[in-house]
Protein backbone atom coordinates (compact mmCIF):
# COMPACT_ATOMS: atom_id res chain seq x y z
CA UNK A 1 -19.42 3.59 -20.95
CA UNK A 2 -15.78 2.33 -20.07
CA UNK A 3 -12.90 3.84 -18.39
CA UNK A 4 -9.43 2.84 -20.71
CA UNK A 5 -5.70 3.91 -19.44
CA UNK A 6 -3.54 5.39 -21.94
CA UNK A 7 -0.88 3.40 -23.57
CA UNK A 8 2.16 5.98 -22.79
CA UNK A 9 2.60 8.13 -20.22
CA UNK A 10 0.70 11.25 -20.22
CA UNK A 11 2.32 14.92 -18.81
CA UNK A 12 4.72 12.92 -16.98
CA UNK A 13 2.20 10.68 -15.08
CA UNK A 14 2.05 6.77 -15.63
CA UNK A 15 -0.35 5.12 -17.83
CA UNK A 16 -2.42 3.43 -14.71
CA UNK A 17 -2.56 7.15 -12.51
CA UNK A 18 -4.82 8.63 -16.24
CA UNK A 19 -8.12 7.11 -16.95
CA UNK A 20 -10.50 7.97 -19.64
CA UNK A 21 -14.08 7.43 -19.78
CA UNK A 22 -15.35 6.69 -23.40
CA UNK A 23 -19.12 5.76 -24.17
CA UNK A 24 -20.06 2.73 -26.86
CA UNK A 25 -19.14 4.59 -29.76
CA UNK A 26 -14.99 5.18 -28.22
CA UNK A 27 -15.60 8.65 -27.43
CA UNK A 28 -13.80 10.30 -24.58
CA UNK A 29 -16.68 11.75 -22.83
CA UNK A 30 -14.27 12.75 -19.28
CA UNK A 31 -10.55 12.59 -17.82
CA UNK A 32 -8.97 11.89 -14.48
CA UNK A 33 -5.89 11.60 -13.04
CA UNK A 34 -4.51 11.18 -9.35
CA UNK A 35 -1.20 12.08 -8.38
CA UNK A 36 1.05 10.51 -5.55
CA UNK A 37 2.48 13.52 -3.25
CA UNK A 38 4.74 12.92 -0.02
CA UNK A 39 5.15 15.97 1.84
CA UNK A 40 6.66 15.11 5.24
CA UNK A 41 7.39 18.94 6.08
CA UNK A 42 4.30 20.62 5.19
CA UNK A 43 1.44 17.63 6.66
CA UNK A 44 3.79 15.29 9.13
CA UNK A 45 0.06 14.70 10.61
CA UNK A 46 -0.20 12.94 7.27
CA UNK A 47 2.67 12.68 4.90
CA UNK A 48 1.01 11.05 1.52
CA UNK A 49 -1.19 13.07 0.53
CA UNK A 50 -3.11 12.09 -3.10
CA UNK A 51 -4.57 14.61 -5.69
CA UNK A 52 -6.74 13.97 -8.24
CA UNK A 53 -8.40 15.53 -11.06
CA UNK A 54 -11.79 14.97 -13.27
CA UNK A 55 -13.00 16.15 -15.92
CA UNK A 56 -16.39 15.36 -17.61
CA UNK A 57 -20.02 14.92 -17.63
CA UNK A 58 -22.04 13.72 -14.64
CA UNK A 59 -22.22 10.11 -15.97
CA UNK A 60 -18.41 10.10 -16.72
CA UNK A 61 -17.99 11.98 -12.97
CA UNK A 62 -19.29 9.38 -11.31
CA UNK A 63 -17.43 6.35 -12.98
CA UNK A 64 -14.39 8.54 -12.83
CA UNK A 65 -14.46 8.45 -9.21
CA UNK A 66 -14.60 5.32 -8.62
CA UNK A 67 -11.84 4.42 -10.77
CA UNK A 68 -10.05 7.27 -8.84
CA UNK A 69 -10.54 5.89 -5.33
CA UNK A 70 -9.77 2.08 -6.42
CA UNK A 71 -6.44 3.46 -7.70
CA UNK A 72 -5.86 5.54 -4.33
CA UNK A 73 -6.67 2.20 -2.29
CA UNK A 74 -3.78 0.82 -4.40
CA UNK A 75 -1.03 3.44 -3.73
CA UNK A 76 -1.89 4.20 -0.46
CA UNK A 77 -1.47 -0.03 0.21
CA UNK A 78 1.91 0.64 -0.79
CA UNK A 79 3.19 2.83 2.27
CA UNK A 80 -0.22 1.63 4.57
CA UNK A 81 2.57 2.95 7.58
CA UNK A 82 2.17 5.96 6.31
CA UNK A 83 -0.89 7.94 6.71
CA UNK A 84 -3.05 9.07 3.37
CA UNK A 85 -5.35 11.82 2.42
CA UNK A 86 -7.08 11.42 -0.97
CA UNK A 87 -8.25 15.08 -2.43
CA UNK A 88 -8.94 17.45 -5.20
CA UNK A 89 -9.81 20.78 -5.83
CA UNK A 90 -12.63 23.69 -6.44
CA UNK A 91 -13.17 27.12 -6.30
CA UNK A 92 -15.31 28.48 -3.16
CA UNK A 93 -17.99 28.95 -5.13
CA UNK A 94 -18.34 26.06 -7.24
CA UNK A 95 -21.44 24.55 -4.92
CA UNK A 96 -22.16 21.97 -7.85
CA UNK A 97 -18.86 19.75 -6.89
CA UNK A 98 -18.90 20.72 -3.70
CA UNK A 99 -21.91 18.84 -3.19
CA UNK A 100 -20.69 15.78 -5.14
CA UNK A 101 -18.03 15.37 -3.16
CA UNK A 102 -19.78 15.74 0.50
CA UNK A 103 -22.25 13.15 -1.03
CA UNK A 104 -19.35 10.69 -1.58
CA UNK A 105 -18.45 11.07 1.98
CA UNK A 106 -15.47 13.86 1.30
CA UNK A 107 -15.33 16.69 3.65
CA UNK A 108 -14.89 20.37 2.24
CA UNK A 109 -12.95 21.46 5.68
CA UNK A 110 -9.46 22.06 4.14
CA UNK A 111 -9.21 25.20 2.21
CA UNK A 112 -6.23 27.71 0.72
CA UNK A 113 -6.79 31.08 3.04
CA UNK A 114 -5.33 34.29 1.85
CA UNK A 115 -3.76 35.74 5.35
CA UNK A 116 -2.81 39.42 6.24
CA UNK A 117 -0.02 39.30 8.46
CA UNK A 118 1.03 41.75 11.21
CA UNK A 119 3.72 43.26 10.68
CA UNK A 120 6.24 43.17 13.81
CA UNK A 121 7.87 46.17 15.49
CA UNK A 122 11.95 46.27 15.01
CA UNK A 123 14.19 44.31 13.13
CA UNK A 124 13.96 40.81 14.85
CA UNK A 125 16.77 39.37 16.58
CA UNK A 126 18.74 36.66 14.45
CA UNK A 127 19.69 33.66 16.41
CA UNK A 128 23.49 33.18 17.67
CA UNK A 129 26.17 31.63 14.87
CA UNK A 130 23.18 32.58 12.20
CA UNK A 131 22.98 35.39 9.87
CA UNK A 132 21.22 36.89 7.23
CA UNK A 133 21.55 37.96 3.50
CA UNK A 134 20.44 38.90 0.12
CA UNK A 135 20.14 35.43 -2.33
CA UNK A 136 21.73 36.72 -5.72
CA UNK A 137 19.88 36.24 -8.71
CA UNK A 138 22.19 37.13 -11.01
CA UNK A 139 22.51 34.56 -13.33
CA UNK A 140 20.66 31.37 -14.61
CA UNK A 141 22.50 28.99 -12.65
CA UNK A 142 21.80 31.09 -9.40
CA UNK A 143 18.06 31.27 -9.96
CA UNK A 144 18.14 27.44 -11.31
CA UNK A 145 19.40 26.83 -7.64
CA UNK A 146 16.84 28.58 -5.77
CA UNK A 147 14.44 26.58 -7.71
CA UNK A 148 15.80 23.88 -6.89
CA UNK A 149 16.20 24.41 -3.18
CA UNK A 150 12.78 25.11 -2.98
CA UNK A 151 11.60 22.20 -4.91
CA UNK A 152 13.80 19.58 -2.10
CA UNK A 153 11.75 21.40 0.42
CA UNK A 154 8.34 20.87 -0.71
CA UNK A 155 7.87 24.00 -2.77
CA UNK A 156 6.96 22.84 -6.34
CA UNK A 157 4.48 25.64 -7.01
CA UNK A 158 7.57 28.45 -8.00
CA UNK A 159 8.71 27.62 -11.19
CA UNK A 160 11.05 29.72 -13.50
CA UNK A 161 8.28 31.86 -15.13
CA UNK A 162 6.54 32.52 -11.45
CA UNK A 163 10.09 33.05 -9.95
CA UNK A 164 10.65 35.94 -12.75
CA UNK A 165 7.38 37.46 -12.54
CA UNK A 166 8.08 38.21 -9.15
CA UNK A 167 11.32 39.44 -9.61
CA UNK A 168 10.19 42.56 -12.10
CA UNK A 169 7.94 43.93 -8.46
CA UNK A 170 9.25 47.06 -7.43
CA UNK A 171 9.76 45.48 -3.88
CA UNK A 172 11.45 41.94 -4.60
CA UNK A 173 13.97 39.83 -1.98
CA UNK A 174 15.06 36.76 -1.51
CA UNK A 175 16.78 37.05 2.08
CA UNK A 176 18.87 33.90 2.74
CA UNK A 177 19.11 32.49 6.78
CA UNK A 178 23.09 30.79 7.39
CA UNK A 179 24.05 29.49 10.20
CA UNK A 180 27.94 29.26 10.71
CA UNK A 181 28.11 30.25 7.07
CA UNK A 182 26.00 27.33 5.77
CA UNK A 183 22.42 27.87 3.79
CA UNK A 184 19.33 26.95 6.30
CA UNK A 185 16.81 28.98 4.81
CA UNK A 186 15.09 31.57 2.47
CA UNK A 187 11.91 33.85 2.36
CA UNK A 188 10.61 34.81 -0.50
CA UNK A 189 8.85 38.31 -0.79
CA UNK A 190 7.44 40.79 -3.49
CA UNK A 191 4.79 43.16 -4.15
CA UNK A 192 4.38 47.23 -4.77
CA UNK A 193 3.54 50.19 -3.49
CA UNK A 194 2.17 49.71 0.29
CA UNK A 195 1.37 46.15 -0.73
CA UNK A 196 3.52 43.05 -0.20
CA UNK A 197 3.60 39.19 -0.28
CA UNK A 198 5.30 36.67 1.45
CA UNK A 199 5.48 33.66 -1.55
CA UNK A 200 7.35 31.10 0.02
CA UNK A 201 9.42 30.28 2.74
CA UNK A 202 11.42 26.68 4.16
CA UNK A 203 13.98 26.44 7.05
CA UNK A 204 16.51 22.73 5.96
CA UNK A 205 14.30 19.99 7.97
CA UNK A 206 17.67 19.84 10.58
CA UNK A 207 16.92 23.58 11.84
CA UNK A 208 13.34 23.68 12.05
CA UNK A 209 10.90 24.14 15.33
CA UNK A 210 13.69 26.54 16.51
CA UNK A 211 12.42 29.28 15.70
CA UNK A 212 14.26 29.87 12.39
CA UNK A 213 11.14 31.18 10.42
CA UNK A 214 10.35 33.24 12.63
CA UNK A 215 13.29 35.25 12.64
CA UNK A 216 14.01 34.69 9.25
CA UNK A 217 10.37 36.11 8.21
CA UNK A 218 10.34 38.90 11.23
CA UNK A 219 13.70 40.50 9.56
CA UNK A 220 12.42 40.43 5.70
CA UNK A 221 9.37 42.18 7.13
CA UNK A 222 11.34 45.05 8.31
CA UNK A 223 13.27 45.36 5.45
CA UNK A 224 9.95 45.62 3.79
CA UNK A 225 8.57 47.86 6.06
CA UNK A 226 11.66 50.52 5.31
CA UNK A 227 10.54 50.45 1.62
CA UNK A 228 7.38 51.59 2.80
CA UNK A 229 5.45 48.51 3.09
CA UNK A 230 2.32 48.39 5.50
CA UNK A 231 0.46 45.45 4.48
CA UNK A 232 1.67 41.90 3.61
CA UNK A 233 -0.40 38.76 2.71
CA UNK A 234 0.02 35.28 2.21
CA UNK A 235 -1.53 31.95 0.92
CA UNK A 236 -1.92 29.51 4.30
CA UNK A 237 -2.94 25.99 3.50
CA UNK A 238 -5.46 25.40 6.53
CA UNK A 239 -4.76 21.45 7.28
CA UNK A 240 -0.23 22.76 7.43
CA UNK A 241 0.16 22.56 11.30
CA UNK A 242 3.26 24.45 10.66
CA UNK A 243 1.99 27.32 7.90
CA UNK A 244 -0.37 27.69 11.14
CA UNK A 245 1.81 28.04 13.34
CA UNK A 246 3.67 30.39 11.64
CA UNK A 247 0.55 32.32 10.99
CA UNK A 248 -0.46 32.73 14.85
CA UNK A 249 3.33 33.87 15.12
CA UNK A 250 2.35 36.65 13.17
CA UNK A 251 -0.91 37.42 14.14
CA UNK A 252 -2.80 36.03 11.06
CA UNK A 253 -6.26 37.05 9.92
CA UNK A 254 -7.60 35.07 7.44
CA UNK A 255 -9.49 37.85 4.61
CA UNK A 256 -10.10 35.26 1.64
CA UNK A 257 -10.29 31.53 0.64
CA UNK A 258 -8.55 30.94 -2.50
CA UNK A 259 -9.85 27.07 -3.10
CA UNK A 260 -10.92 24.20 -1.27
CA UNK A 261 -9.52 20.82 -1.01
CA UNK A 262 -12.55 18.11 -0.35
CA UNK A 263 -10.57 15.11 0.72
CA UNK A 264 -10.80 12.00 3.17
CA UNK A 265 -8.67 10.14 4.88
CA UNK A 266 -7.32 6.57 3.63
CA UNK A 267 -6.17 5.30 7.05
């Protein structure tokens, strides 16, 4: 059994980040792939951060893997100032891999919690020269920059299809945070009935650890509290010192785990 690299790129991804393991007769028999992430905002504990994927049977696992972690050697040597985490993912309740990956020396600690958050009495006060408004969505252009906004501030999971979905929930807003008339912020937030969800939220990395998301996220849940609103959730990634933070703001219990990250450290 071999692993072989594609000769093009494959889904956007270099021909060295895919590998393929194929047995004597040229067979694929698995398929990996890692994937160089640098998220300053959401880990600055640790702002590389490298995924990978495999797919395959347990002989083509295991050679995967260690074509996987030679390759994450190699990028993380590229930025070794930097600090790395090398990880993947699996469902809670996939024990199998879980116990592959604690017996390569990966630990399972890091997980994607669902969170109920509290919702706060009153409106929030908004901080001085900053105010607050509704992000139009009008047009195709307007929702293109939204996207886009997010996607410079670490948010690549909303796409156009997600960002639509949640725009047909009876309770949908996009509130918008300026300060002296100049975009530092939006919250994200949709659901029905009693039921909400906070999807996504940044503050512009020059207005952050002042308390921005807090009153940016303390005023869209009272606007969703008027609509009749009592209970609103969100997706906390456990290892985000600042998705944590803004959890305890909020008083955050943690009712689910979505997926766990086994990972390790590279420096």
């Amino acid at each position: 059994m071999n692993i072989v690299h594609p000769l093009q790129p494959v889904n956007g991804l270099n021909p060295e980040d895919v590998f393929y393991a194929v047995d004597d007769l040229g067979t694929q028999t698995g398929y990996g792939f890692i994937l160089y992430q640098y998220h300053p905002g959401l880990y600055p504990d640790c702002p590389v951060n490298l995924y990978f994927s495999i797919d395959g049977d347990p002989a083509s696992r295991y050679l995967l893997f260690g074509a996987l972690v030679a390759r994450a050697r190699v990028l993380q040597s590229l930025n070794p100032t930097f600090r790395t985490r090398l990880y993947t993912s699996i469902a809670p309740t996939d024990t199998q891999m879980k116990d592959f990956y604690l017996q390569n020396g990966f630990d399972c600690e890091e997980t994607d919690n669902i969170v109920q958050l509290t919702i706060p009495y009153g409106d929030g006060r908004i901080p001085m020269s900053c105010t607050v408004a509704p992000t139009p969505l009008n047009t195709w252009d307007e929702m293109n920059g939204l996207l886009y906004r997010l996607e410079v501030n670490e948010i690549t999971f909303v796409d156009m299809n997600y960002l639509q979905s949640l725009m047909r929930m009876p309770h949908f807003m996009v509130l918008g945070l300026y300060r002296n008339a100049i975009l530092i912020g939006e919250v994200i937030m949709a659901g029905q009935g009693g039921d909400c969800e906070l999807a996504a939220i940044y503050i512009e990395p020059g207005s952050r650890n002042q308390g921005m998301g807090r009153a940016l996220l303390h005023r869209m849940m009272a606007i969703m509290a008027a609509e009749g609103v009592t209970r609103i959730t969100t997706r906390i990634m456990s290892r985000s010192l600042p998705q944590q933070r803004l959890m305890d703001d909020f008083g955050g219990t943690v009712i689910g785990v979505n997926m766990i990250f086994p990972g390790m450290y590279l420096n």
